[in-house]
C-alpha atoms as a PDB file:
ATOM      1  CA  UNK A   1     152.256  63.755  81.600  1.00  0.00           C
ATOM      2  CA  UNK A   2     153.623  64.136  78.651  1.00  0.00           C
ATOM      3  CA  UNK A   3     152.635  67.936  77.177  1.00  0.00           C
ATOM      4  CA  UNK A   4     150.174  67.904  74.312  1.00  0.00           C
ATOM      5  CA  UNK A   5     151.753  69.540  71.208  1.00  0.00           C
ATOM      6  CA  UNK A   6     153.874  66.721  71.071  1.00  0.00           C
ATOM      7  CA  UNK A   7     150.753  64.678  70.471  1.00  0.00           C
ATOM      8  CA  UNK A   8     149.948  67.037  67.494  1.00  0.00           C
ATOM      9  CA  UNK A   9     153.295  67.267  66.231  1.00  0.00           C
ATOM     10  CA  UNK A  10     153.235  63.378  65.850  1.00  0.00           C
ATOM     11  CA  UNK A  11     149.709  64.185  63.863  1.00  0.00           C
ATOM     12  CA  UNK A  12     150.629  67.272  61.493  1.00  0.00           C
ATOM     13  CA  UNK A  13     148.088  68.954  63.499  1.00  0.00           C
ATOM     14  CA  UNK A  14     150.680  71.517  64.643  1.00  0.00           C
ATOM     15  CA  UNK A  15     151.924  72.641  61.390  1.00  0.00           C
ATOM     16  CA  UNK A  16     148.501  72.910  60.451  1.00  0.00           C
ATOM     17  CA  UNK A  17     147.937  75.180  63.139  1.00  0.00           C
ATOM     18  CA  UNK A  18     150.954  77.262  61.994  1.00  0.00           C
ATOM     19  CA  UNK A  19     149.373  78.006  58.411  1.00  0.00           C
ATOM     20  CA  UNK A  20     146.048  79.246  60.391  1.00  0.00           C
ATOM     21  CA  UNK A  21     147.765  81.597  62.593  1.00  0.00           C
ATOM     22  CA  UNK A  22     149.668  83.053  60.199  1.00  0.00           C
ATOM     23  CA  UNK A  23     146.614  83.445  57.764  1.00  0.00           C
ATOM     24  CA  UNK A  24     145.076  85.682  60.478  1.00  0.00           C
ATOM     25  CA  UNK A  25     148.282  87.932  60.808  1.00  0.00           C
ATOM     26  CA  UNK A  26     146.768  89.082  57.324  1.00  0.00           C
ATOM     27  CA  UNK A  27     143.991  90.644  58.704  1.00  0.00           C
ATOM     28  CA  UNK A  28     144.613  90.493  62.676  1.00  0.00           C
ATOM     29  CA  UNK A  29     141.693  90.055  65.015  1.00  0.00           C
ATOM     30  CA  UNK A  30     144.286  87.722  67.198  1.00  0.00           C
ATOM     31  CA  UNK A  31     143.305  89.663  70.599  1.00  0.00           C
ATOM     32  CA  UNK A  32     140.112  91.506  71.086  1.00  0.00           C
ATOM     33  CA  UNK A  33     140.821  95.123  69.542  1.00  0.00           C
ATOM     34  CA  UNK A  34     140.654  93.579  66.458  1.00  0.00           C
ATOM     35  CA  UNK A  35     142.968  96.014  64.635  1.00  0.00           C
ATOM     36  CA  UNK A  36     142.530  93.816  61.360  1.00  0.00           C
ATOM     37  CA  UNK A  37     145.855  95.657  59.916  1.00  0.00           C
ATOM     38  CA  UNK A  38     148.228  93.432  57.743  1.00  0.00           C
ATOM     39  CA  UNK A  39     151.116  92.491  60.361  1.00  0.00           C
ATOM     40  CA  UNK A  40     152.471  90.235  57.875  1.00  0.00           C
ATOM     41  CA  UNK A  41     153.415  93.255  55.773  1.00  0.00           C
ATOM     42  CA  UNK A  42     155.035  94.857  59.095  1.00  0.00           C
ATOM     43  CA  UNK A  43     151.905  96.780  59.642  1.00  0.00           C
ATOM     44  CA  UNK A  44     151.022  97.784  63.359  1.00  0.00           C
ATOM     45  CA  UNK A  45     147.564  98.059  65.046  1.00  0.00           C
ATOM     46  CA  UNK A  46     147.158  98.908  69.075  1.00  0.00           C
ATOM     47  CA  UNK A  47     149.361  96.432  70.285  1.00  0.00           C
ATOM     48  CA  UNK A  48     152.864  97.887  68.779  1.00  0.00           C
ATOM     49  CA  UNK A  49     153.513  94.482  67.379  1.00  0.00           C
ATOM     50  CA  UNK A  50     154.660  93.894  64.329  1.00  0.00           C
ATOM     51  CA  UNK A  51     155.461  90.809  61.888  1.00  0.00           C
ATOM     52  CA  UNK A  52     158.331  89.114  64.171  1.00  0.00           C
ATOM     53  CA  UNK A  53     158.265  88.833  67.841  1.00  0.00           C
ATOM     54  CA  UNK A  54     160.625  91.365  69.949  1.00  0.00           C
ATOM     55  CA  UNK A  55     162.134  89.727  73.032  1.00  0.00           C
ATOM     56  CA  UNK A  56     163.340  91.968  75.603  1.00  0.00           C
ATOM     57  CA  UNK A  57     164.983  89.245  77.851  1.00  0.00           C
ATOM     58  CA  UNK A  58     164.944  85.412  78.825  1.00  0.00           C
ATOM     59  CA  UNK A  59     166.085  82.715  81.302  1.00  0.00           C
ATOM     60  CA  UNK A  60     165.244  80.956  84.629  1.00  0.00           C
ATOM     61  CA  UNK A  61     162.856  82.563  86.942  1.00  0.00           C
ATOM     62  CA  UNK A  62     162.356  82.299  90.616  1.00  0.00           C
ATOM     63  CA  UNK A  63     160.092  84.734  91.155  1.00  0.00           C
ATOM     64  CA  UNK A  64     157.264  83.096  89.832  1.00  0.00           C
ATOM     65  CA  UNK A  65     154.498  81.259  91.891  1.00  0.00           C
ATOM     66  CA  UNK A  66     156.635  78.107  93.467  1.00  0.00           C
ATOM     67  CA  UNK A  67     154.531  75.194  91.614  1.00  0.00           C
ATOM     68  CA  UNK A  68     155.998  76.744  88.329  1.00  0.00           C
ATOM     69  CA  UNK A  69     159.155  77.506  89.813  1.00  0.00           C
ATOM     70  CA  UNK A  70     160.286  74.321  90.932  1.00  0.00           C
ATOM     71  CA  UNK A  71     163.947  73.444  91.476  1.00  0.00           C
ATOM     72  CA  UNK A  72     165.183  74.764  88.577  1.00  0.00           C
ATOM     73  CA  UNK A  73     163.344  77.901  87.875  1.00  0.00           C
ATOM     74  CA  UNK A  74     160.761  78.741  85.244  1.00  0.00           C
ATOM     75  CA  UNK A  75     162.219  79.537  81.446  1.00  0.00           C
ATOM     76  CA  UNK A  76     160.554  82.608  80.947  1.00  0.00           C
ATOM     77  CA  UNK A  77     160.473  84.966  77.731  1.00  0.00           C
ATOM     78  CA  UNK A  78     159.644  88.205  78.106  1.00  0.00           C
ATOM     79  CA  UNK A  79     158.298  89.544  74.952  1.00  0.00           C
ATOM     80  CA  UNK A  80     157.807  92.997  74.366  1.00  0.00           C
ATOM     81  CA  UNK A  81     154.369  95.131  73.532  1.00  0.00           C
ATOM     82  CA  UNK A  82     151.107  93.922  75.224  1.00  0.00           C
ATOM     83  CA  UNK A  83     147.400  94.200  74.058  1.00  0.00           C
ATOM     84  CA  UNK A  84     146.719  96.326  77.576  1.00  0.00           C
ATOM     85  CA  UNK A  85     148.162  99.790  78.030  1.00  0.00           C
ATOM     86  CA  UNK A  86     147.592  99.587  81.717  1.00  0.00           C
ATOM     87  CA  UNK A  87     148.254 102.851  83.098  1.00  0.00           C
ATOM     88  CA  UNK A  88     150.328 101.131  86.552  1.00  0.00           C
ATOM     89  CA  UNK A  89     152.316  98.452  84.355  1.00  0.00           C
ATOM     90  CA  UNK A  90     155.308  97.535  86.430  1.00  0.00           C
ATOM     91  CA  UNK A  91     157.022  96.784  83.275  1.00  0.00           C
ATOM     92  CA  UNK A  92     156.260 100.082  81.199  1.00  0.00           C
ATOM     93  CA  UNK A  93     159.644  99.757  79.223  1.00  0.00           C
ATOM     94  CA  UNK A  94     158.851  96.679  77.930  1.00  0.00           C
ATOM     95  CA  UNK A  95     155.134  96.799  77.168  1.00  0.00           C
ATOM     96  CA  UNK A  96     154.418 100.574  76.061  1.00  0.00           C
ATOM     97  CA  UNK A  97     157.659 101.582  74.381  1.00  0.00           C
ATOM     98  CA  UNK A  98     158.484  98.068  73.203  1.00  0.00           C
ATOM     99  CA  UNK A  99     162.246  97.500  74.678  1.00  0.00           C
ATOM    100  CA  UNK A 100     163.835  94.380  73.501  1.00  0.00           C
ATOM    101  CA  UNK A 101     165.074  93.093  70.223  1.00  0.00           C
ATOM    102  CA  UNK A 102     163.167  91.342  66.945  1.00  0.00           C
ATOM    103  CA  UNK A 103     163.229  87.503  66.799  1.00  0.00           C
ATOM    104  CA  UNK A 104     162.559  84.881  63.771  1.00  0.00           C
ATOM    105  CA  UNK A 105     160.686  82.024  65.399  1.00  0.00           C
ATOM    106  CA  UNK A 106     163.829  80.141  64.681  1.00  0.00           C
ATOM    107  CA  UNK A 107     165.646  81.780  66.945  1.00  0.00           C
ATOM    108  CA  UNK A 108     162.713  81.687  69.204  1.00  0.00           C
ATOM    109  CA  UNK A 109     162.778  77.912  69.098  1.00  0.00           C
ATOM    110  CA  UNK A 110     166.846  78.498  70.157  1.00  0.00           C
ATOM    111  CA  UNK A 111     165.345  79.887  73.081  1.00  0.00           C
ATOM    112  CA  UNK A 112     163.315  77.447  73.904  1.00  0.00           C
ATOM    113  CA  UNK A 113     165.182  74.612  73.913  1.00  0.00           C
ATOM    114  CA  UNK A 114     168.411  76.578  75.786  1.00  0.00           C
ATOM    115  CA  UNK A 115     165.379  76.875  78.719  1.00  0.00           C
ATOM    116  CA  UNK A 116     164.825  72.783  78.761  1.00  0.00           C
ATOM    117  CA  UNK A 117     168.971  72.458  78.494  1.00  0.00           C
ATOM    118  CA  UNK A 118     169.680  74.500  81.224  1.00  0.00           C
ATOM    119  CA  UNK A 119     166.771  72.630  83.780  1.00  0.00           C
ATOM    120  CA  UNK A 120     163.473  75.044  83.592  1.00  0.00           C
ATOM    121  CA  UNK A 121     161.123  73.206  84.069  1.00  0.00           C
ATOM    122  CA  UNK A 122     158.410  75.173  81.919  1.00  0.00           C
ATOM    123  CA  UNK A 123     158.200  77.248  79.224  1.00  0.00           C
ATOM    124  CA  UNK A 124     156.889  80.802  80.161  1.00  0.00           C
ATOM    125  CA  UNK A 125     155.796  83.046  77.186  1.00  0.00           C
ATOM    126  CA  UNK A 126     155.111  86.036  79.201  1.00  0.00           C
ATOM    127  CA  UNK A 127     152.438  88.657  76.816  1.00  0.00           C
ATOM    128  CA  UNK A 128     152.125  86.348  74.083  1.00  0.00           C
ATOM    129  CA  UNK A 129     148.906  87.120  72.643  1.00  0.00           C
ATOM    130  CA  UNK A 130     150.009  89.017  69.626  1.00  0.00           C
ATOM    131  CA  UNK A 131     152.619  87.182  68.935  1.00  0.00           C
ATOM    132  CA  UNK A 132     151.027  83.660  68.697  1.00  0.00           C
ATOM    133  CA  UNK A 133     151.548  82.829  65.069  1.00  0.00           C
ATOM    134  CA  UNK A 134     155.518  82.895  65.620  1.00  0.00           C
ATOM    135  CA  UNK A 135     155.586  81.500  69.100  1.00  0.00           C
ATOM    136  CA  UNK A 136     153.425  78.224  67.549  1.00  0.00           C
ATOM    137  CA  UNK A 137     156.090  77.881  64.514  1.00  0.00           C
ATOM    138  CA  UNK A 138     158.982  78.228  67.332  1.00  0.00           C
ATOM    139  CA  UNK A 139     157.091  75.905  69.006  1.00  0.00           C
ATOM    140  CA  UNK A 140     156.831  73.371  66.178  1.00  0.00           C
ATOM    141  CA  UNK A 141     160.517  73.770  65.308  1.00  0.00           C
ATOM    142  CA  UNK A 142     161.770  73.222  68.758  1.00  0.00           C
ATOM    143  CA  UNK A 143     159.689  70.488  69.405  1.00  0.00           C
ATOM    144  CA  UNK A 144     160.548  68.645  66.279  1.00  0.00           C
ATOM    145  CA  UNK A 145     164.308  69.136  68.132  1.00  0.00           C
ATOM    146  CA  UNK A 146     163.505  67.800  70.785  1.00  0.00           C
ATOM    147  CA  UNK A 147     161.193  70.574  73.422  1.00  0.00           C
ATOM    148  CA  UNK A 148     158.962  68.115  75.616  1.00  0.00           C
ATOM    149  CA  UNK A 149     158.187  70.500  78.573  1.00  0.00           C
ATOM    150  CA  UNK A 150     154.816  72.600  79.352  1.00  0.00           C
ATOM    151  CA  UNK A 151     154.280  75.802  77.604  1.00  0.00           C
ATOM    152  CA  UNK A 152     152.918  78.446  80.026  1.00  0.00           C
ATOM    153  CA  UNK A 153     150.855  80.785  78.849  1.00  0.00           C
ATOM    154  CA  UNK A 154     150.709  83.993  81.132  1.00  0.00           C
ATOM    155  CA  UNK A 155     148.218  86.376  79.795  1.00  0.00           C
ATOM    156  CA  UNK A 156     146.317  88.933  80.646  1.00  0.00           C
ATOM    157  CA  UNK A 157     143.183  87.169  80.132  1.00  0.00           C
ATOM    158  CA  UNK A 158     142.282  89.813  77.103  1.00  0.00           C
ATOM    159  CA  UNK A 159     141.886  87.075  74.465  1.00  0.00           C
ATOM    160  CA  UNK A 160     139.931  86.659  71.786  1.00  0.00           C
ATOM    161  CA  UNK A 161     138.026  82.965  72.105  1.00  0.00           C
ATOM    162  CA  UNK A 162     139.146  81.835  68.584  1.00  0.00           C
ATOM    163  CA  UNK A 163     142.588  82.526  68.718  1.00  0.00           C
ATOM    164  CA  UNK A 164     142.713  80.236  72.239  1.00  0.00           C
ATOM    165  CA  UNK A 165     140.839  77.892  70.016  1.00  0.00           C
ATOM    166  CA  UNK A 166     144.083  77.750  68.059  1.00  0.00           C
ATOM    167  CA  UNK A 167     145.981  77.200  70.889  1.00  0.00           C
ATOM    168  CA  UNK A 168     144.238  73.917  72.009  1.00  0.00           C
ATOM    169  CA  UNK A 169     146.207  71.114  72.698  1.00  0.00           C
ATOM    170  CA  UNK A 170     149.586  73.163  72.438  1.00  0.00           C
ATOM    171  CA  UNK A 171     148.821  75.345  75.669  1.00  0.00           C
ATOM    172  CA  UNK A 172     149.768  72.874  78.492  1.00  0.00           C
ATOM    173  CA  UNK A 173     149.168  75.699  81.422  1.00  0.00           C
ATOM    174  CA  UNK A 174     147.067  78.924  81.369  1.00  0.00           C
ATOM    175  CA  UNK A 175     148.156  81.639  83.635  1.00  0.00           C
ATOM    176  CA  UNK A 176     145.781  84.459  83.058  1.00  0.00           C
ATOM    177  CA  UNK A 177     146.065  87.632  85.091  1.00  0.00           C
ATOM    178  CA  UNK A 178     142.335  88.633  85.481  1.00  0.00           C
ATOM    179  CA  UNK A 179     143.369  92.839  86.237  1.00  0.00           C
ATOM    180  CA  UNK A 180     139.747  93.676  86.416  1.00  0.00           C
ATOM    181  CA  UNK A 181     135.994  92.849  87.737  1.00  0.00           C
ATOM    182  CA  UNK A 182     134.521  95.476  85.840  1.00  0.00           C
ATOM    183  CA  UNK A 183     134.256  96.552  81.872  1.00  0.00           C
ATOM    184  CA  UNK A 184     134.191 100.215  82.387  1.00  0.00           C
ATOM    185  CA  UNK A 185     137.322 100.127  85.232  1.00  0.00           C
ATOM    186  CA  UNK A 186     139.185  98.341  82.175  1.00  0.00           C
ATOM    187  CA  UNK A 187     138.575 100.900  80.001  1.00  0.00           C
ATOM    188  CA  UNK A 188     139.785 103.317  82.427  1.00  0.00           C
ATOM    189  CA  UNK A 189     142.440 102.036  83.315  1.00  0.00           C
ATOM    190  CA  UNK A 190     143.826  99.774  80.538  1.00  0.00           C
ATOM    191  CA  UNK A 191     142.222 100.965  77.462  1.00  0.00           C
ATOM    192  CA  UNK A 192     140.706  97.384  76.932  1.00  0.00           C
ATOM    193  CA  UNK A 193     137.201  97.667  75.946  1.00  0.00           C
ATOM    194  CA  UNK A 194     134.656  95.286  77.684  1.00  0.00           C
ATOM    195  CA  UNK A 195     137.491  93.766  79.578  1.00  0.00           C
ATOM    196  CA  UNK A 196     135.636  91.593  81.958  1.00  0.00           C
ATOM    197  CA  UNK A 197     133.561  90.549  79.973  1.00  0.00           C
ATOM    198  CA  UNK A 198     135.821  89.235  77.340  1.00  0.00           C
ATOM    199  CA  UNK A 199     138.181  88.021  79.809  1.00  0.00           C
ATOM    200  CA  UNK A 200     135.222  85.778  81.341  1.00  0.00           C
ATOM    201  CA  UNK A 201     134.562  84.237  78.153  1.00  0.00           C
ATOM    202  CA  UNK A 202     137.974  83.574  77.704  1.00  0.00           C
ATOM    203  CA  UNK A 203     139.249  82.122  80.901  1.00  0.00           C
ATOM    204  CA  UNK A 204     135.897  80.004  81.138  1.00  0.00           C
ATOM    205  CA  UNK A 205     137.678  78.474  77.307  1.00  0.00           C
ATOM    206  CA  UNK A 206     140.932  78.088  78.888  1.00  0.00           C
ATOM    207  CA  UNK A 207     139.167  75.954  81.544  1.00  0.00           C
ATOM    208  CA  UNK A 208     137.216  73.862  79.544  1.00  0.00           C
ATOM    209  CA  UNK A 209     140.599  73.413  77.630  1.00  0.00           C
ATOM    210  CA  UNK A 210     142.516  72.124  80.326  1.00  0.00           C
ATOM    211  CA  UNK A 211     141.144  72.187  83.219  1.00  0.00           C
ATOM    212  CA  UNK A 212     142.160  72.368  87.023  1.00  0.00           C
ATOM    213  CA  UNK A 213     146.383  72.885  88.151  1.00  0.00           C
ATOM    214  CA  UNK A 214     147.343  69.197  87.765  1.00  0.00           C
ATOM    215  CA  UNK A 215     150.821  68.232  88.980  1.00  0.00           C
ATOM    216  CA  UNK A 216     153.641  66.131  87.852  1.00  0.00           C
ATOM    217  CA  UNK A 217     155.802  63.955  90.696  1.00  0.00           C
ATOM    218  CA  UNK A 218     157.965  66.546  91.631  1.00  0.00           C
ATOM    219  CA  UNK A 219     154.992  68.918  92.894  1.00  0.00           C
ATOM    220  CA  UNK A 220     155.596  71.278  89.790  1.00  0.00           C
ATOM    221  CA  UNK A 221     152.741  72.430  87.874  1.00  0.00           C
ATOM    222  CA  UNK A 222     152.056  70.166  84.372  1.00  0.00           C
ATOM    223  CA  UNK A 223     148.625  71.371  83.250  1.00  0.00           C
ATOM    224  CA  UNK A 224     145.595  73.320  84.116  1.00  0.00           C
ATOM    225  CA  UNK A 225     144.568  77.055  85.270  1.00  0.00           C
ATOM    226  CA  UNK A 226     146.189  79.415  86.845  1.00  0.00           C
ATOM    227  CA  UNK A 227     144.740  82.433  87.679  1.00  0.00           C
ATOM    228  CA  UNK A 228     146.403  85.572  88.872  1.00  0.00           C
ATOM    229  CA  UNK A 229     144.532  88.912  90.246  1.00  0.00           C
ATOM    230  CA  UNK A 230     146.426  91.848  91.988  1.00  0.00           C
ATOM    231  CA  UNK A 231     144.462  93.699  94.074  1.00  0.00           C
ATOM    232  CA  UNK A 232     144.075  97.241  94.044  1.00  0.00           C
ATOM    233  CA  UNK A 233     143.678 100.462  96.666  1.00  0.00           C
ATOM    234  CA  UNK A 234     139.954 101.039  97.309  1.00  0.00           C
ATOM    235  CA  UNK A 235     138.969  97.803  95.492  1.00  0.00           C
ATOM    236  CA  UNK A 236     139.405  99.799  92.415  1.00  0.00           C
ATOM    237  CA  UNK A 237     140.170  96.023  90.345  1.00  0.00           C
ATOM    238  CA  UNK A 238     136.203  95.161  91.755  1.00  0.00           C
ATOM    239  CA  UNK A 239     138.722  91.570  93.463  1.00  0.00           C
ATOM    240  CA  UNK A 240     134.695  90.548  94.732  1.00  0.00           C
ATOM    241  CA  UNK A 241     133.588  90.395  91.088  1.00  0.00           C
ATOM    242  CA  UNK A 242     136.913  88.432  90.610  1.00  0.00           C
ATOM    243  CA  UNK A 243     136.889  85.958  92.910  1.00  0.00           C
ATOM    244  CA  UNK A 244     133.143  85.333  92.699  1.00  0.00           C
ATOM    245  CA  UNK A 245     133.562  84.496  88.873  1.00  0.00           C
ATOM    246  CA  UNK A 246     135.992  81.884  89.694  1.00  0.00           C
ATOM    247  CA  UNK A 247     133.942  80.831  92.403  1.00  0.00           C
ATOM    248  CA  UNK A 248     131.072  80.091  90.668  1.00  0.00           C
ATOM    249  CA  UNK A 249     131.981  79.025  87.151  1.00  0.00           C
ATOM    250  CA  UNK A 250     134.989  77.528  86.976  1.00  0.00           C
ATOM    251  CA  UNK A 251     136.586  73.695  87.908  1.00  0.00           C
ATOM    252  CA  UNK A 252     136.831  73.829  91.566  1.00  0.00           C
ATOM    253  CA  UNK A 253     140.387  72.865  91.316  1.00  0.00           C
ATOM    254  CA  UNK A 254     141.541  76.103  89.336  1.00  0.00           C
ATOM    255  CA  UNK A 255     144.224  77.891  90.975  1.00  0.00           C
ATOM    256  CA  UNK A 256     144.317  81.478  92.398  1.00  0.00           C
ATOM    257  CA  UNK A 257     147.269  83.732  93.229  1.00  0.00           C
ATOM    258  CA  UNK A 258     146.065  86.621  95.122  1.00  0.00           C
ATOM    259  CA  UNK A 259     148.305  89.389  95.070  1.00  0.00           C
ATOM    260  CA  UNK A 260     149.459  92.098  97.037  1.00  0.00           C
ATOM    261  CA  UNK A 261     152.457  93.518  95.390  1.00  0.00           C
ATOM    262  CA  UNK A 262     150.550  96.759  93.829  1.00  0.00           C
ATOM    263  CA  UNK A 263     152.317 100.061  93.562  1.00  0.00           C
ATOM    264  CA  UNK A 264     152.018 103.429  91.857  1.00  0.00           C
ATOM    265  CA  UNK A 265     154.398 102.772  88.575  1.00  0.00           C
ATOM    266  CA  UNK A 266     154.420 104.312  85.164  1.00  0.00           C
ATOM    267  CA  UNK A 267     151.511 106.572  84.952  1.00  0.00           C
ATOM    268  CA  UNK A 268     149.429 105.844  88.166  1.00  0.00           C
ATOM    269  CA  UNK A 269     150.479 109.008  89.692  1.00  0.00           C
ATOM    270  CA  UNK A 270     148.389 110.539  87.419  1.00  0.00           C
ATOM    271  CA  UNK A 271     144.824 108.851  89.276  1.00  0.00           C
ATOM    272  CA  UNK A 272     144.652 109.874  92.710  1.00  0.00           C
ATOM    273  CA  UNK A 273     142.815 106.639  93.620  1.00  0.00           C
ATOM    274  CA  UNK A 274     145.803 105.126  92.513  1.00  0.00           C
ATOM    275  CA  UNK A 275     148.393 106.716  94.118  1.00  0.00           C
ATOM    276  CA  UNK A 276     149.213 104.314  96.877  1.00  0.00           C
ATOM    277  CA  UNK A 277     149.834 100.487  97.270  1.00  0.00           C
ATOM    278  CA  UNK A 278     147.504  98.543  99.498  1.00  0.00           C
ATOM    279  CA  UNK A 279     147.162  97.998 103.008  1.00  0.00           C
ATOM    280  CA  UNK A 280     147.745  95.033 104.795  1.00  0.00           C
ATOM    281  CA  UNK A 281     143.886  95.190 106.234  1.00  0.00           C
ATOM    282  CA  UNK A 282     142.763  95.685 102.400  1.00  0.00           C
ATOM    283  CA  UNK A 283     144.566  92.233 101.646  1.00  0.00           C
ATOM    284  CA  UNK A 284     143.484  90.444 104.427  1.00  0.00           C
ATOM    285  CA  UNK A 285     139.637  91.427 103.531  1.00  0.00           C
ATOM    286  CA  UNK A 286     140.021  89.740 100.131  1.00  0.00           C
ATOM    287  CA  UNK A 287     141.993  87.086 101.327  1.00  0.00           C
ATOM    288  CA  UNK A 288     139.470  86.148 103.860  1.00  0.00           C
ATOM    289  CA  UNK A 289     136.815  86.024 101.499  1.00  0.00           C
ATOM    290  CA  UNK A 290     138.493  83.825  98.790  1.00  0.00           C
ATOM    291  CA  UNK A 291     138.611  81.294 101.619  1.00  0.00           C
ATOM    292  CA  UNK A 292     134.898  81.845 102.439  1.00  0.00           C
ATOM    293  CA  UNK A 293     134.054  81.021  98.587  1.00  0.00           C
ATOM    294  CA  UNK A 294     136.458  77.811  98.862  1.00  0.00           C
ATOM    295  CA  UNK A 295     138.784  79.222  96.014  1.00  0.00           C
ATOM    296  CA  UNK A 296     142.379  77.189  95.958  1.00  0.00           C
ATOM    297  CA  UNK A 297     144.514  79.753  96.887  1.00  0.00           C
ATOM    298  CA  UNK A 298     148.394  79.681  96.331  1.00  0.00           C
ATOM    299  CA  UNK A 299     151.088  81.772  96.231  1.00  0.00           C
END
């Protein structure tokens, strides 16, 4: 299966795309705090993000789930600043304080296409929400050297609906990581207003977009959903809320990474109820019940 924005590359669609994006950079609303500063003068709303991308690192992942993973690894791109200021972010360096170094989407199309040389079989733009204008030029100049491998976008499901609308037909895999079941725990926690229910509205668009995981012959990941939710102590993430959302309104075939990695980084010290990583029995409860509601679990 041949990945889609080669299909509007072939149609102009994709550079058409390009001049949209970059039209909203003018006023941003790309993600849902809808800062409407002018990034393309270098201003800088909630996100930290400015004009050009910042990149803190890239190259072949294994730690990923295994059906992006594959033989050769996934070719991830870190980029730096995030829409979220969750107060446990594993990777505080990179998404509050914005370590890493500015890009042109030229060289992010460089990137890109040193991934596909060296084997990966994806590409993984990891926080690429406000960013989108450059990674869909990148995207367009790589391809038109030669990029023909998914594009993985692994989000944290805080998306505005018409910016994913933008992204339709370039997007071969969603990865959204749904953090939380409930809009004031979001708030709390992550400073992302309404965050379930954006994040609903969102993910149920990245379904209707493309669907269930579908596979190519190797057994690695081509197109589709997948979904990612850590769980938290005391069921402070509301995981029932979670999984019964996916349960009940999305394509049966949309896949699920449960996780249990949680632990107290960056700021979580500060929140008692957050002060300790998860039991074993705590995991096991979820677990059991994402079998009971028939989700496709994998790991």
């Amino acid at each position: 299966m041949k990945p889609q924005y080669l299909l509007l590359l072939k149609t102009g669609e994709l550079r058409e795309r390009v001049v949209k994006l970059e039209d909203v950079l003018k006023k941003c609303t790309l993600c849902p705090h809808n800062c409407q500063v002018n990034r393309s003068r270098g201003e800088r709303g909630f996100c930290g993000g400015g004009y050009l991308p910042v990149v803190a690192s890239y190259g072949p992942h294994f730690g990923e789930e295994r059906v992006l993973v594959g033989e050769h690894g996934s070719g991830t791109i870190f980029f730096s600043h995030c829409t979220l200021k969750c107060v446990f972010c594993q990777n505080c360096e990179i998404s509050q304080y914005g370590e890493g170094e500015e890009v042109t989407p030229q060289d992010l199309a460089k990137i890109m296409l040193i991934l596909q040389r060296r084997g990966c079989h994806n590409i993984n733009l990891v926080s690429p929400t406000h960013y989108v204008p450059a990674i869909v030029k990148a995207v367009l100049i790589a391809a038109e050297e030669g990029l023909k491998i998914p594009l993985v976008y692994n989000t944290s499901g805080y998306e505005n609906v018409e910016t994913l609308r933008l992204l339709e037909g370039i997007v071969d895999i969603y990865m959204p990581d749904i953090k939380f079941g409930d809009d004031e725990i979001g708030k709390k926690y992550a400073k992302a207003p309404g965050y379930f229910a954006i994040t609903k509205k969102a993910v149920l668009e990245m379904d209707r977009q493309v669907g269930g995981l579908k596979f190519d012959e190797k057994g690695v990941a081509c197109r589709g959903v997948l979904i990612r939710h850590l769980i938290l102590p005391e069921n402070l993430a509301k995981t029932d809320k979670v999984l019964e959302f996916i349960s009940k309104e999305l394509s049966s075939d949309v896949a699920v990474n449960l996780m249990d990695q949680y632990w107290p980084a960056h700021k979580a010290y500060s929140f008692s109820e957050l002060s300790r990583r998860i039991t074993r029995e705590e995991y096991n409860i979820w677990l059991k019940y994402a079998k009971k509601l028939k989700i496709n679990l994998i790991v």
